[in-house]
N, C-alpha and C. Protein backbone atom coordinates (compact mmCIF):
# COMPACT_ATOMS: atom_id res chain seq x y z
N UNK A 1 0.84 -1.17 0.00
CA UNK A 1 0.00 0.00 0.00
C UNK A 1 0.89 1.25 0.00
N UNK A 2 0.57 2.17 -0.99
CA UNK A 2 0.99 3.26 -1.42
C UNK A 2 0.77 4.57 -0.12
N UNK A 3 1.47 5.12 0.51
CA UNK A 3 1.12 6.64 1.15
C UNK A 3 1.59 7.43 0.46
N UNK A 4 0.58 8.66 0.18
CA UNK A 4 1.22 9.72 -0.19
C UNK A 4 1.94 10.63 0.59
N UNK A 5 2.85 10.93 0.62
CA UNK A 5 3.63 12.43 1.34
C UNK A 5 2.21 13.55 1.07
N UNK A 6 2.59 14.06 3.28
CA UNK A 6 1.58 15.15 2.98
C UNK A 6 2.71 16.43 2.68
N UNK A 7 1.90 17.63 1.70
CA UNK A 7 3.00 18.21 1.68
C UNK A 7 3.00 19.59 2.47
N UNK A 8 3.85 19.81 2.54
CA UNK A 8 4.42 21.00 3.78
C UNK A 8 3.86 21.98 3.31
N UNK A 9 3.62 22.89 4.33
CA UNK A 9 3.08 24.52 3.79
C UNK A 9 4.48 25.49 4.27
N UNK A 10 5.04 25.72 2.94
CA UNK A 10 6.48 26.75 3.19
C UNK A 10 6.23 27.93 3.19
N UNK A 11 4.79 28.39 3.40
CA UNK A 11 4.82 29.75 3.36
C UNK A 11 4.59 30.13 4.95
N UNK A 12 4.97 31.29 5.47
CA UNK A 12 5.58 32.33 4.90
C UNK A 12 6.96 32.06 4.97
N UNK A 13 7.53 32.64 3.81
CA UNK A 13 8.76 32.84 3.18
C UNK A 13 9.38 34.16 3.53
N UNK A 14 10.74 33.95 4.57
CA UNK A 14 10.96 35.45 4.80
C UNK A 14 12.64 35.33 4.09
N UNK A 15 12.71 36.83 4.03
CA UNK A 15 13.57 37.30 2.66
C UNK A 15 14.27 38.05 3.98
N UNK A 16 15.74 38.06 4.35
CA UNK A 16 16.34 39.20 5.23
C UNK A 16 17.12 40.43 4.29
N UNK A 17 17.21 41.47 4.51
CA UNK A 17 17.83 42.03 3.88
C UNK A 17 18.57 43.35 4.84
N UNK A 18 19.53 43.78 4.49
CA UNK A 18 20.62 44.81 5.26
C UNK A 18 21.19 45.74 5.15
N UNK A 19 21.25 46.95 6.01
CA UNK A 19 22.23 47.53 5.54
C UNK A 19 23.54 48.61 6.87
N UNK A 20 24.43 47.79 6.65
CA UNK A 20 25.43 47.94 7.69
C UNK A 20 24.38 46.99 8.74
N UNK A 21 24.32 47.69 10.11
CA UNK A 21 24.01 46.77 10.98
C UNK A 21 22.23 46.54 11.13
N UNK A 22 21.83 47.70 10.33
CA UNK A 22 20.22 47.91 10.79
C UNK A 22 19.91 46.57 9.43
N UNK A 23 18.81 45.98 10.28
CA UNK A 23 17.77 44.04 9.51
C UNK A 23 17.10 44.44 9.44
N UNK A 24 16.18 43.93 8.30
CA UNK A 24 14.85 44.07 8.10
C UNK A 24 14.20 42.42 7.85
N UNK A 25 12.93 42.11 7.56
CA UNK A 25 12.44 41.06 6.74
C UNK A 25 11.13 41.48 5.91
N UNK A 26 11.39 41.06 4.76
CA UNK A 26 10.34 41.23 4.13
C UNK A 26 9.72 39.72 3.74
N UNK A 27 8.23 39.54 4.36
CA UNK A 27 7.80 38.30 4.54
C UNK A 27 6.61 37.79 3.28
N UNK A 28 6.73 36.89 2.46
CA UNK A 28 5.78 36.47 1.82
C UNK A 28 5.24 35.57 1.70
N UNK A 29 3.61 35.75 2.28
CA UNK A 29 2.69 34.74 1.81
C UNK A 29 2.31 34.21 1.58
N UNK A 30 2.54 33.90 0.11
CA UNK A 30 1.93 33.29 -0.85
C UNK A 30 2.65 32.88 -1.54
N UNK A 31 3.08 32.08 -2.91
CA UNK A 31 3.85 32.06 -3.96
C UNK A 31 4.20 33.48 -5.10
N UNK A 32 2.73 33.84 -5.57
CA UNK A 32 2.91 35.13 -5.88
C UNK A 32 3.72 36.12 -5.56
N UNK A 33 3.59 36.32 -4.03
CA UNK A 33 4.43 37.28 -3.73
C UNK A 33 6.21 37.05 -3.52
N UNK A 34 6.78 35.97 -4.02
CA UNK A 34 8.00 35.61 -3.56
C UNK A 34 9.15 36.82 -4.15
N UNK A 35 8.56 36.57 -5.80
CA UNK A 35 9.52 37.66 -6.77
C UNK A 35 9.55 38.95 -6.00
N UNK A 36 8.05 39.38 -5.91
CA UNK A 36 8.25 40.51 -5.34
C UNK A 36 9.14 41.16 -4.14
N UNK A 37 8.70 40.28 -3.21
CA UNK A 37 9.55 40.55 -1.64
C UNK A 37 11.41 40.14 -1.79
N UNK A 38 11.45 39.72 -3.00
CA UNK A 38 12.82 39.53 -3.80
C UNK A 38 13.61 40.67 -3.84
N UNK A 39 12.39 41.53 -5.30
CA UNK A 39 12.74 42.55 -5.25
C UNK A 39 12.61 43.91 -4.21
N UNK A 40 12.04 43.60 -3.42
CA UNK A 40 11.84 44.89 -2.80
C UNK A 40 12.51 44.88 -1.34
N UNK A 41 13.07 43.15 -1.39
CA UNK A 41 14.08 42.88 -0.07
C UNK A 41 15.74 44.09 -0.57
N UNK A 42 15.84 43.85 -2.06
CA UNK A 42 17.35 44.16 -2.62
C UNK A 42 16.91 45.96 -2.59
N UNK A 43 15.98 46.23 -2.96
CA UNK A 43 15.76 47.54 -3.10
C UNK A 43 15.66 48.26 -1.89
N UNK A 44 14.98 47.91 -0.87
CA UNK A 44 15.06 48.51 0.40
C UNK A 44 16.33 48.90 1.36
N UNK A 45 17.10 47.62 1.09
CA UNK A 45 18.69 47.17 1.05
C UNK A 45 19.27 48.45 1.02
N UNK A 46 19.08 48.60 -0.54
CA UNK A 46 19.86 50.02 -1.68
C UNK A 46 19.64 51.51 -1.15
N UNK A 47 18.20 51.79 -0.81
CA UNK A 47 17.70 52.94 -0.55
C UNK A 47 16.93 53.17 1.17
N UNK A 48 17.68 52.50 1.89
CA UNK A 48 17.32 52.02 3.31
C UNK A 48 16.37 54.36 3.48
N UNK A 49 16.97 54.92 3.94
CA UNK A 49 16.84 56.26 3.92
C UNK A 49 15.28 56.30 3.27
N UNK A 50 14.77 55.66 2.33
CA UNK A 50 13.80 56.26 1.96
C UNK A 50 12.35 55.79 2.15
N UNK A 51 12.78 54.50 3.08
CA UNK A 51 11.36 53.47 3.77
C UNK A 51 11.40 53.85 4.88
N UNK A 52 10.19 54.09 5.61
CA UNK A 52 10.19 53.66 7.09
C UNK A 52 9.51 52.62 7.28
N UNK A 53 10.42 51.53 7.73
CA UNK A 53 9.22 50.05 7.62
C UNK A 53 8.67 49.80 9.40
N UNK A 54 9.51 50.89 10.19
CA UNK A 54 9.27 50.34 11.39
C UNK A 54 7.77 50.83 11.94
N UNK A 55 7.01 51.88 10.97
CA UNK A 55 5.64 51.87 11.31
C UNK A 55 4.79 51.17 10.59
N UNK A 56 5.20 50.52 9.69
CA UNK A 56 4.57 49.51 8.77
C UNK A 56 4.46 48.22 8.84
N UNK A 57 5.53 47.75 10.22
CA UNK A 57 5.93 46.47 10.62
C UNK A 57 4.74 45.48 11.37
N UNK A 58 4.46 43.90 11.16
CA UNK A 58 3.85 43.92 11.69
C UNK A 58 4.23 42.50 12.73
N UNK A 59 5.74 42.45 12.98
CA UNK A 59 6.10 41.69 14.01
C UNK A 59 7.39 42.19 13.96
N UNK A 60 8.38 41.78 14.81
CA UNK A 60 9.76 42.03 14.83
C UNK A 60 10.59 40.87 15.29
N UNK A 61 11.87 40.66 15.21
CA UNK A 61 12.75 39.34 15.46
C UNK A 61 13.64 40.15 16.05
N UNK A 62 14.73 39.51 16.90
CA UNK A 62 15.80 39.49 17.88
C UNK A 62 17.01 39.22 17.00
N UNK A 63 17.88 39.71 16.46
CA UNK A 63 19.34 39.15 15.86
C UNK A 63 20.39 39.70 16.85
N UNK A 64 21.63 39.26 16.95
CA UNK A 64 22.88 39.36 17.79
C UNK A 64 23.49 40.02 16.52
N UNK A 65 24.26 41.09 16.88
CA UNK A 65 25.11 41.86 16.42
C UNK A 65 26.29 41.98 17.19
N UNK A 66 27.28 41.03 16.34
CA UNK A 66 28.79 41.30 17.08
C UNK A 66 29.41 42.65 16.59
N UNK A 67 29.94 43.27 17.64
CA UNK A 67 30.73 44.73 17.83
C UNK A 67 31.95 44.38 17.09
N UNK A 68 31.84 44.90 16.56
CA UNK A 68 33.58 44.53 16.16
C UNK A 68 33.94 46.07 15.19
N UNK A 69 34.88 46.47 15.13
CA UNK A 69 36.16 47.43 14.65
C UNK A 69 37.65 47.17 14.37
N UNK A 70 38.23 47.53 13.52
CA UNK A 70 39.41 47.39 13.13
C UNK A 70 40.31 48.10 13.95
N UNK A 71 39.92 49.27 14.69
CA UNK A 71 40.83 49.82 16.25
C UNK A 71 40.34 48.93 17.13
N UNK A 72 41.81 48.70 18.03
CA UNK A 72 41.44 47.95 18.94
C UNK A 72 41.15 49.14 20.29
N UNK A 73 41.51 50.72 20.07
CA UNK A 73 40.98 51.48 20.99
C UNK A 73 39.48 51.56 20.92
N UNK A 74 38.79 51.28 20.01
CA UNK A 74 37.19 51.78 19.83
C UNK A 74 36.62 50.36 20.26
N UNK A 75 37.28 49.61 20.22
CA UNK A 75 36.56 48.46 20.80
C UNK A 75 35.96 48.02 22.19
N UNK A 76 34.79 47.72 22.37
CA UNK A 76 34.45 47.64 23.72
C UNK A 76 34.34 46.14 23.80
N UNK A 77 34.69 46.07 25.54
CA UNK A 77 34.40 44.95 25.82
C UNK A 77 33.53 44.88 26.96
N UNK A 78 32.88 43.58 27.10
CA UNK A 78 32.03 43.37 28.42
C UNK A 78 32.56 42.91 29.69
N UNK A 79 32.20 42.69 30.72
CA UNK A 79 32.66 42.78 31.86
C UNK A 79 33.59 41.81 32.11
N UNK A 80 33.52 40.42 30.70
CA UNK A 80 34.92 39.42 31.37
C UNK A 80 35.80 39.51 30.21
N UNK A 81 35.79 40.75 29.39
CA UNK A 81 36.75 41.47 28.58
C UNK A 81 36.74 40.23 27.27
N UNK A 82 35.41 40.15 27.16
CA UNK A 82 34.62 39.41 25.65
C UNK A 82 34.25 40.49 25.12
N UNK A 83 34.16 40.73 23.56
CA UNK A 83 33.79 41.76 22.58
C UNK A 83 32.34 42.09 22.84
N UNK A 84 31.86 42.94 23.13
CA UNK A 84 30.35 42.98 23.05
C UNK A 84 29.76 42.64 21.91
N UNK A 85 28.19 41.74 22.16
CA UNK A 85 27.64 41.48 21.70
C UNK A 85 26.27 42.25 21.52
N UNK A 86 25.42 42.47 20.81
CA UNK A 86 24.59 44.09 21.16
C UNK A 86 23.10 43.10 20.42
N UNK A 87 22.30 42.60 21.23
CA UNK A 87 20.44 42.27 20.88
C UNK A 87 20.30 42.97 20.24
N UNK A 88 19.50 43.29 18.91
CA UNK A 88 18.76 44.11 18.43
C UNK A 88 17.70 44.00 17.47
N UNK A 89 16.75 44.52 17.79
CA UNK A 89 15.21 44.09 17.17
C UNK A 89 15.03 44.91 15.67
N UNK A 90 15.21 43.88 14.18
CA UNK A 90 14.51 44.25 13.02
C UNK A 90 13.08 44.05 12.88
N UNK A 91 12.07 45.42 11.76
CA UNK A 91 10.86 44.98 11.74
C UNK A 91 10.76 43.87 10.81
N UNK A 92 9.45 43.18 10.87
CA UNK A 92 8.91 42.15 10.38
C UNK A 92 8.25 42.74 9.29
N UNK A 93 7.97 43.07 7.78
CA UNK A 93 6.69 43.54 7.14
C UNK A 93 6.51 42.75 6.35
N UNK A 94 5.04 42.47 5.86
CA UNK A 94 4.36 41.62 5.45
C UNK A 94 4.77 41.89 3.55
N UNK A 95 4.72 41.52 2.67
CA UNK A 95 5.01 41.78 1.03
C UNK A 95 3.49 43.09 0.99
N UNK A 96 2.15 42.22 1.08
CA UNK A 96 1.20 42.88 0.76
C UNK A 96 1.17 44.26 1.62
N UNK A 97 1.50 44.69 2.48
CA UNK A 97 1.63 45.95 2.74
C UNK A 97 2.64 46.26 2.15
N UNK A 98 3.72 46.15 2.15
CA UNK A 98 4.64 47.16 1.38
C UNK A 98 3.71 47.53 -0.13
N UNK A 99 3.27 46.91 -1.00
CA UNK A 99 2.19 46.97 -2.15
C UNK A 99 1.51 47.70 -1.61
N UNK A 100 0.65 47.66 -0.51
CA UNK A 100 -0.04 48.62 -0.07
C UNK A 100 0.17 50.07 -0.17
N UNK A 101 1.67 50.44 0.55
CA UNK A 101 1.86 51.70 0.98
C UNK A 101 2.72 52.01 0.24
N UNK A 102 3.86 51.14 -0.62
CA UNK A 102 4.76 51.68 -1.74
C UNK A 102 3.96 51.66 -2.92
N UNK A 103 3.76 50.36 -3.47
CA UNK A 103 3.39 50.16 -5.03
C UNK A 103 2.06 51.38 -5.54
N UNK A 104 1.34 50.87 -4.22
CA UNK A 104 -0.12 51.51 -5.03
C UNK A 104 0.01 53.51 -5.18
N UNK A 105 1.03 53.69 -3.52
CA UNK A 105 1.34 55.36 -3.59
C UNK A 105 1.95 55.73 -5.12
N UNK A 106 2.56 54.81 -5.49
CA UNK A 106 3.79 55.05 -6.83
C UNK A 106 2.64 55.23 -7.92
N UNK A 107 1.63 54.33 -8.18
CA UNK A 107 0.78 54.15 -8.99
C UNK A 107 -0.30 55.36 -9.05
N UNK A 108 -0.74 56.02 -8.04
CA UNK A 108 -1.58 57.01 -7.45
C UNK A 108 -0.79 58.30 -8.25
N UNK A 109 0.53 58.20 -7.72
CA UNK A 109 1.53 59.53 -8.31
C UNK A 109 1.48 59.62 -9.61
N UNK A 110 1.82 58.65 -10.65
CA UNK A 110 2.01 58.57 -11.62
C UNK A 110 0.56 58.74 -12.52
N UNK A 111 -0.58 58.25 -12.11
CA UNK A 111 -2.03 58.28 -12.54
C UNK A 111 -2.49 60.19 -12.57
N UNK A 112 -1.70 60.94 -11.32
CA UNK A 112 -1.77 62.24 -10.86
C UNK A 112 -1.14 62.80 -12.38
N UNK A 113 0.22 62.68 -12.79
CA UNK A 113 1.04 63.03 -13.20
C UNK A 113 0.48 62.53 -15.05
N UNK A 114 -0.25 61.48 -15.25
CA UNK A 114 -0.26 61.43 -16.56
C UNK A 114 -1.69 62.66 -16.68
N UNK A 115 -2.39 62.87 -15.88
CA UNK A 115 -4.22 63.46 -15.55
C UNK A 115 -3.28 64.86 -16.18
N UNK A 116 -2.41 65.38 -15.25
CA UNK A 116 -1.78 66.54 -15.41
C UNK A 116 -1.27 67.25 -16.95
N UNK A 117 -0.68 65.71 -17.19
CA UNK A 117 0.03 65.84 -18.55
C UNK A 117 -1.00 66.14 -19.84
N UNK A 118 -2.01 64.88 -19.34
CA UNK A 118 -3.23 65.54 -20.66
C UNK A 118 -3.83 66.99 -20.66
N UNK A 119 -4.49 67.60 -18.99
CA UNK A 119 -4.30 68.86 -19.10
C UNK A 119 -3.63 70.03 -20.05
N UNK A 120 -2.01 69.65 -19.61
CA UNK A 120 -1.19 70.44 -20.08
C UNK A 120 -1.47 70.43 -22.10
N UNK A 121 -1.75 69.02 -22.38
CA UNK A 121 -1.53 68.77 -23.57
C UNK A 121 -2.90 69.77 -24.21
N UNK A 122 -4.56 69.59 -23.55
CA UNK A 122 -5.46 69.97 -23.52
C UNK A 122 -5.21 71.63 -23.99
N UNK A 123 -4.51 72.44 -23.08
CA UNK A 123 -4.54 73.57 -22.93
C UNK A 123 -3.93 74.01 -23.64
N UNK A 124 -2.52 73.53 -24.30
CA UNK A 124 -1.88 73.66 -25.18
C UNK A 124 -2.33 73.76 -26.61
């Protein structure tokens, strides 16, 4: 007698992405959303300055960040003169909100901007 394998549910799929010491995750869903949170893991990466994901977040994770420097004067250590190690909490955001609050704002702008353009063309 034959069993079938039951099969696993791999979603959600989280994507980490970085820049210097500050983590993020961008988490997806679904299958659909994998490419996306792909791209918008590498892009967020690139242009960290221009997201705020930490009001958009809708869980956060714990990563260890080792201290480390190439002076050994700037270096700190902890009390049994081990390198510090420093907890620190990245947000969690979901793919479909970032779509939410990036894609569709981008789409809104640009819909503004073609309305404008026919105007201009109109009046012209």
């Amino acid at each position: 007698m034959f069993y079938r394998r039951k099969k696993k549910n791999q979603f959600p799929v989280d994507f980490y992405g970085e820049e210097g010491s500050w983590r993020f995750v961008i988490r997806a869903m679904c299958q659909n959303e994998i490419i996306d949170a792909m791209y918008w893991c590498a892009h967020i990466s690139c242009h960290r300055k221009d997201f705020d994901l930490l009001h958009i977040a809708s869980d956060k994770f714990d990563c260890r960040y080792n201290y480390s420097t190439a002076d050994l004067s700037d270096l700190q250590f902890g009390l049994s003169g081990t390198p510090l190690k420093v907890t620190m909490m990245g947000p969690i955001v979901l793919m479909s909100t970032i779509k939410q609050y990036f894609v569709d704002t981008e789409m809104d702008h640009e819909s503004e901007q073609s309305a404008s353009n026919q105007l201009h063309h109109t009046m012209a």
